[in-house]
N, C-alpha and C. Protein backbone atom coordinates (compact mmCIF):
# COMPACT_ATOMS: atom_id res chain seq x y z
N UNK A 1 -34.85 49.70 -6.18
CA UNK A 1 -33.44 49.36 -6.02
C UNK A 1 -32.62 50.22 -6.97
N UNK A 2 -31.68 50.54 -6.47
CA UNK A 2 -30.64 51.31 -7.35
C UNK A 2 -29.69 50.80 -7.88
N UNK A 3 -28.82 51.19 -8.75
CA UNK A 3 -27.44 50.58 -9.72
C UNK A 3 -27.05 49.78 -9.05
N UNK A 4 -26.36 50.33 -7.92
CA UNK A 4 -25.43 49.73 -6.82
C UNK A 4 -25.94 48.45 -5.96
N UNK A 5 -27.02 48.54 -5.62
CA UNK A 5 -27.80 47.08 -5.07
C UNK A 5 -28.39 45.88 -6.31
N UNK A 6 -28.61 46.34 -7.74
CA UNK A 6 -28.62 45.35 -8.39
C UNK A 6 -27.44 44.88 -8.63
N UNK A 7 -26.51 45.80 -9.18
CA UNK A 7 -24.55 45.11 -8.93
C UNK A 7 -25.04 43.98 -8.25
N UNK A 8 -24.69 44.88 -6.93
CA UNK A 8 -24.15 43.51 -5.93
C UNK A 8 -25.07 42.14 -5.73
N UNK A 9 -26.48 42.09 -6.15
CA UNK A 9 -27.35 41.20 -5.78
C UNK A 9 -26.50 40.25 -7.24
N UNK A 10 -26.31 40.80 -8.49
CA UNK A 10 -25.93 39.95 -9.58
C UNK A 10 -24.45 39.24 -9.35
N UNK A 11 -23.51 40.53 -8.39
CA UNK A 11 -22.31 39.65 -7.60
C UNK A 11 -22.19 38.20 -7.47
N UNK A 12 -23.35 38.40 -6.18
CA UNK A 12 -23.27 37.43 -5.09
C UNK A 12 -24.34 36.13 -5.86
N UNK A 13 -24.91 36.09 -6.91
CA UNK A 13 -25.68 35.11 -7.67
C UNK A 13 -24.67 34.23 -8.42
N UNK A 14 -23.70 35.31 -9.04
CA UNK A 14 -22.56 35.07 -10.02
C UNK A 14 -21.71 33.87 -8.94
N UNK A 15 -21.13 34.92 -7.82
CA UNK A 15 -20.41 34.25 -7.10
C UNK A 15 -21.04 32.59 -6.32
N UNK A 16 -21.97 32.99 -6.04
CA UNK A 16 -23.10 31.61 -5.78
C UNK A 16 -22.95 30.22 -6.57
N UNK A 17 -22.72 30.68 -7.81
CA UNK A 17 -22.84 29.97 -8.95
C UNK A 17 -21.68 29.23 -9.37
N UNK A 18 -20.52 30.12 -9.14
CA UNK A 18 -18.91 29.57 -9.02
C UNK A 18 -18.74 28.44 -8.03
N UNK A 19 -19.44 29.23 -7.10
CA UNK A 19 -18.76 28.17 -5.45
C UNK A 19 -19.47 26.97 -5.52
N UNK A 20 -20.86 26.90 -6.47
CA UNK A 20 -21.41 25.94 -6.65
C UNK A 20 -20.56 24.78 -7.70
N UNK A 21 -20.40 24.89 -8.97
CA UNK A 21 -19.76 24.50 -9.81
C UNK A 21 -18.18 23.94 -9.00
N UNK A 22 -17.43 24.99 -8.54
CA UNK A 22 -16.28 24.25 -8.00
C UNK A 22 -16.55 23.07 -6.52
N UNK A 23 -18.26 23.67 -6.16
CA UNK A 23 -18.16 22.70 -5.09
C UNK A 23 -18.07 21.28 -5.58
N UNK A 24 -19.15 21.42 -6.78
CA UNK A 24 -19.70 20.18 -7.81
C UNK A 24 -18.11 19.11 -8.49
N UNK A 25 -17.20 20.48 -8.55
CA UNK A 25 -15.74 19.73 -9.51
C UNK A 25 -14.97 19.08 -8.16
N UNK A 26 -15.06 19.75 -7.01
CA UNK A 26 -14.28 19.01 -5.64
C UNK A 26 -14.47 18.10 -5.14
N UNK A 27 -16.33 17.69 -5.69
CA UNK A 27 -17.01 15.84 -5.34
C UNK A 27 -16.12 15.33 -6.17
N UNK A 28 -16.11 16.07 -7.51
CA UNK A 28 -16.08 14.82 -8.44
C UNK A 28 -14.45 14.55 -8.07
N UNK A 29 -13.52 15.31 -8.10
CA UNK A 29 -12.27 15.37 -7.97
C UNK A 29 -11.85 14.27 -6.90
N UNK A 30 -12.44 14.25 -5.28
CA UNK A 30 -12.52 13.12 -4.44
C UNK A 30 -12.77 12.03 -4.78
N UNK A 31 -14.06 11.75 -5.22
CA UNK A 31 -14.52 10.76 -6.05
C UNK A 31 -13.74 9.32 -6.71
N UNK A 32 -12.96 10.50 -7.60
CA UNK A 32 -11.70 10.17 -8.47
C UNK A 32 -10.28 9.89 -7.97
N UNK A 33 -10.64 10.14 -6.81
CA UNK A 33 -9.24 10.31 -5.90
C UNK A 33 -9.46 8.66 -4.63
N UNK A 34 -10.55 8.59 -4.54
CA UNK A 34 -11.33 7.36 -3.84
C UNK A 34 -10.47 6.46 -4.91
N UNK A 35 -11.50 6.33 -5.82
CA UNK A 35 -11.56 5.01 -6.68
C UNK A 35 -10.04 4.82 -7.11
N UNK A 36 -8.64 5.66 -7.12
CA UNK A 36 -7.44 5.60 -7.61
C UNK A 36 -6.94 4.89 -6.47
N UNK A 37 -7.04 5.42 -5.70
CA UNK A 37 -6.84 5.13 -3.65
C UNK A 37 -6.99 3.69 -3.81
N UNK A 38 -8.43 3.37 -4.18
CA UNK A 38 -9.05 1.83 -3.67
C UNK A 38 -8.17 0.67 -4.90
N UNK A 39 -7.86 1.33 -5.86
CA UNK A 39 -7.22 0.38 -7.00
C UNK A 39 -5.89 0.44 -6.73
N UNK A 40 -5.02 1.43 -5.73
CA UNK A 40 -3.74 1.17 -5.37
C UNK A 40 -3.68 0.04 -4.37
N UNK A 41 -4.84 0.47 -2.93
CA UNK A 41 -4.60 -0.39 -2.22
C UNK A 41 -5.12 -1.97 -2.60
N UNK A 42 -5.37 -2.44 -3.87
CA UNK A 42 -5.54 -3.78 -4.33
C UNK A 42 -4.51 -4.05 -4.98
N UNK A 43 -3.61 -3.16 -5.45
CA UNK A 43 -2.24 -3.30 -6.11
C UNK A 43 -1.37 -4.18 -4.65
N UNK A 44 -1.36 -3.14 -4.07
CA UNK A 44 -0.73 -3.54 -2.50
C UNK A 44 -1.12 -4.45 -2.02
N UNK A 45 -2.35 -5.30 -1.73
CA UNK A 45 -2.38 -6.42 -1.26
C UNK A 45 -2.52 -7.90 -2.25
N UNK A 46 -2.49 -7.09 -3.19
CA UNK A 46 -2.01 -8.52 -4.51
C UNK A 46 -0.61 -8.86 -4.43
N UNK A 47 0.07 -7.48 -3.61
CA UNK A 47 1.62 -7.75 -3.50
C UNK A 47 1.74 -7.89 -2.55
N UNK A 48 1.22 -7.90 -1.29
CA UNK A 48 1.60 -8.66 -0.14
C UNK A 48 0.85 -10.26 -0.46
N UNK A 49 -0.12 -10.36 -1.32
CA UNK A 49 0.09 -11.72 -1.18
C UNK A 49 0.65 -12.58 -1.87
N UNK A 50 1.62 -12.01 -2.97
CA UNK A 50 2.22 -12.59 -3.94
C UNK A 50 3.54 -12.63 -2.81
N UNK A 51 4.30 -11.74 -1.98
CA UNK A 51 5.28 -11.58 -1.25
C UNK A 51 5.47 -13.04 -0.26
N UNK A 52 4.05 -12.94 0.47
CA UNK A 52 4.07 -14.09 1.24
C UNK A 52 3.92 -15.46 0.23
N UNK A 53 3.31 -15.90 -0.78
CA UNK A 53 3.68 -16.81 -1.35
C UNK A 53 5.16 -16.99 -1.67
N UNK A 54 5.76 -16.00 -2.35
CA UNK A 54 7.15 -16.54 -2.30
C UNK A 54 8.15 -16.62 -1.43
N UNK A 55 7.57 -16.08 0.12
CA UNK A 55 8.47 -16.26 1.52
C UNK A 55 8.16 -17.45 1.93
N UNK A 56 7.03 -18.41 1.67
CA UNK A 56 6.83 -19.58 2.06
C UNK A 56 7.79 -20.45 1.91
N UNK A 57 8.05 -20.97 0.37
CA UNK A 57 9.06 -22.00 -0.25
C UNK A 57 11.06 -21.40 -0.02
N UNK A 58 10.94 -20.37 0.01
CA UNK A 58 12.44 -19.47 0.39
C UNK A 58 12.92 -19.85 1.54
N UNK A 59 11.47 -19.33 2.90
CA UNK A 59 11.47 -19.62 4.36
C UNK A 59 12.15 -21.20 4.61
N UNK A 60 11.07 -23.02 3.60
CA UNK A 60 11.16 -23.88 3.61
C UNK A 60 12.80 -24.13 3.00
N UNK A 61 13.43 -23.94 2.29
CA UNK A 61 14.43 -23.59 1.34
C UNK A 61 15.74 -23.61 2.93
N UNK A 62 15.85 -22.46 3.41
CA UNK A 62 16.20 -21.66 4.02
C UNK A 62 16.72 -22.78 5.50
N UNK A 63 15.37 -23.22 5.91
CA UNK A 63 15.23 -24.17 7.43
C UNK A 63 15.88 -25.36 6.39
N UNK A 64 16.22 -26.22 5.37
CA UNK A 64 16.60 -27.15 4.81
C UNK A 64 17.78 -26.67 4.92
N UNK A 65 18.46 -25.62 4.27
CA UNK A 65 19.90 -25.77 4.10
C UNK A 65 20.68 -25.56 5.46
N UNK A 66 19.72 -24.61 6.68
CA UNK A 66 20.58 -24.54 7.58
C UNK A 66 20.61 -26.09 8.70
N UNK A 67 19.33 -26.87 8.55
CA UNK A 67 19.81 -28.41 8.89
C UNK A 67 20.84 -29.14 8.26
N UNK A 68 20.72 -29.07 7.42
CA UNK A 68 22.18 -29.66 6.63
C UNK A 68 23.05 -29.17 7.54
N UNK A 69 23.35 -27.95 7.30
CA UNK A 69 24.46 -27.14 7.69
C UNK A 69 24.52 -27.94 9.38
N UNK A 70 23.82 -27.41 9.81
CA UNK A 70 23.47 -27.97 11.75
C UNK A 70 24.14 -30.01 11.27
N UNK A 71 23.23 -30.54 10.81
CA UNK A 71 24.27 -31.85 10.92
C UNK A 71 25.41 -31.76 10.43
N UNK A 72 25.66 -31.21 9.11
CA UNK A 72 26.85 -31.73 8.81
C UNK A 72 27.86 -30.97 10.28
N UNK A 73 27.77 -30.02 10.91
CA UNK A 73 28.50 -29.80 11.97
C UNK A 73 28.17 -30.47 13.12
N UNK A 74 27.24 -31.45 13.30
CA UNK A 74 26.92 -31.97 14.65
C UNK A 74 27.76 -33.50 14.41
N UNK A 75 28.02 -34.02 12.71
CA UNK A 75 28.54 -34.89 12.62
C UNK A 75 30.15 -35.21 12.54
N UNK A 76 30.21 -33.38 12.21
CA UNK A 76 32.08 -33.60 11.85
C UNK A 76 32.86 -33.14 13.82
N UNK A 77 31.34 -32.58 14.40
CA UNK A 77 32.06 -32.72 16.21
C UNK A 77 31.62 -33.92 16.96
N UNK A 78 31.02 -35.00 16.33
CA UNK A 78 30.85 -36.33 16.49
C UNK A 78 32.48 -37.02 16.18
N UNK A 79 32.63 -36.47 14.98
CA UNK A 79 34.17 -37.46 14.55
C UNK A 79 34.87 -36.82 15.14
N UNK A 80 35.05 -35.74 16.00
CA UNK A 80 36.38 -35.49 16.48
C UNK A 80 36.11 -35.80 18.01
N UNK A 81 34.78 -36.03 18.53
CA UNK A 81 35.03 -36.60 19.77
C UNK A 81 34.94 -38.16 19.87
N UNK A 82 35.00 -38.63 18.52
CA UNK A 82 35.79 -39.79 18.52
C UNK A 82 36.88 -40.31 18.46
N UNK A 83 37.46 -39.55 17.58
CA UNK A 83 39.09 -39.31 17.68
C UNK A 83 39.67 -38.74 19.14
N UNK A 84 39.03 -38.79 19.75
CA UNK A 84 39.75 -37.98 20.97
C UNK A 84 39.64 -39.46 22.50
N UNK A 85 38.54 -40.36 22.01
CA UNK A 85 38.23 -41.19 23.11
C UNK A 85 39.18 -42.63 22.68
């Protein structure tokens, strides 16, 4: 073998060796990118279920004041179609 073919055989070993190492840092990098992923989306459903706990009693809250509201108007067009008979 001559100059020029050991070069390139030490190239492509060198280069071998890079693509290996960055293949090795791109697991780990995913990896790391998984487990951030999986701890957001538990952020997110601790907050959808904290969300729906407090839409429950708001929702209940909500149907209370608009019955009120519904009688006290079903009672004050009660008194005026008494006043009218």
């Amino acid at each position: 073998m001559d100059l020029l073919q050991l070069a390139l055989v030490f190239l492509i070993i060198l280069l071998s060796i890079f693509l290996t190492i960055t293949g090795i840092q791109v697991f780990f990098i995913l990896h790391d990118l998984k487990k951030a992923l999986d701890r957001f989306n538990h952020i997110l459903q601790t907050g959808d279920e904290v969300a729906q706990a407090v839409e429950k009693p708001v929702s209940l809250a909500a149907n209370f004041i608009k019955n009120l509201a519904y009688k006290k108007h079903a009672a004050s067009t009660r008194r005026l179609f008494k006043k009218r008979a």
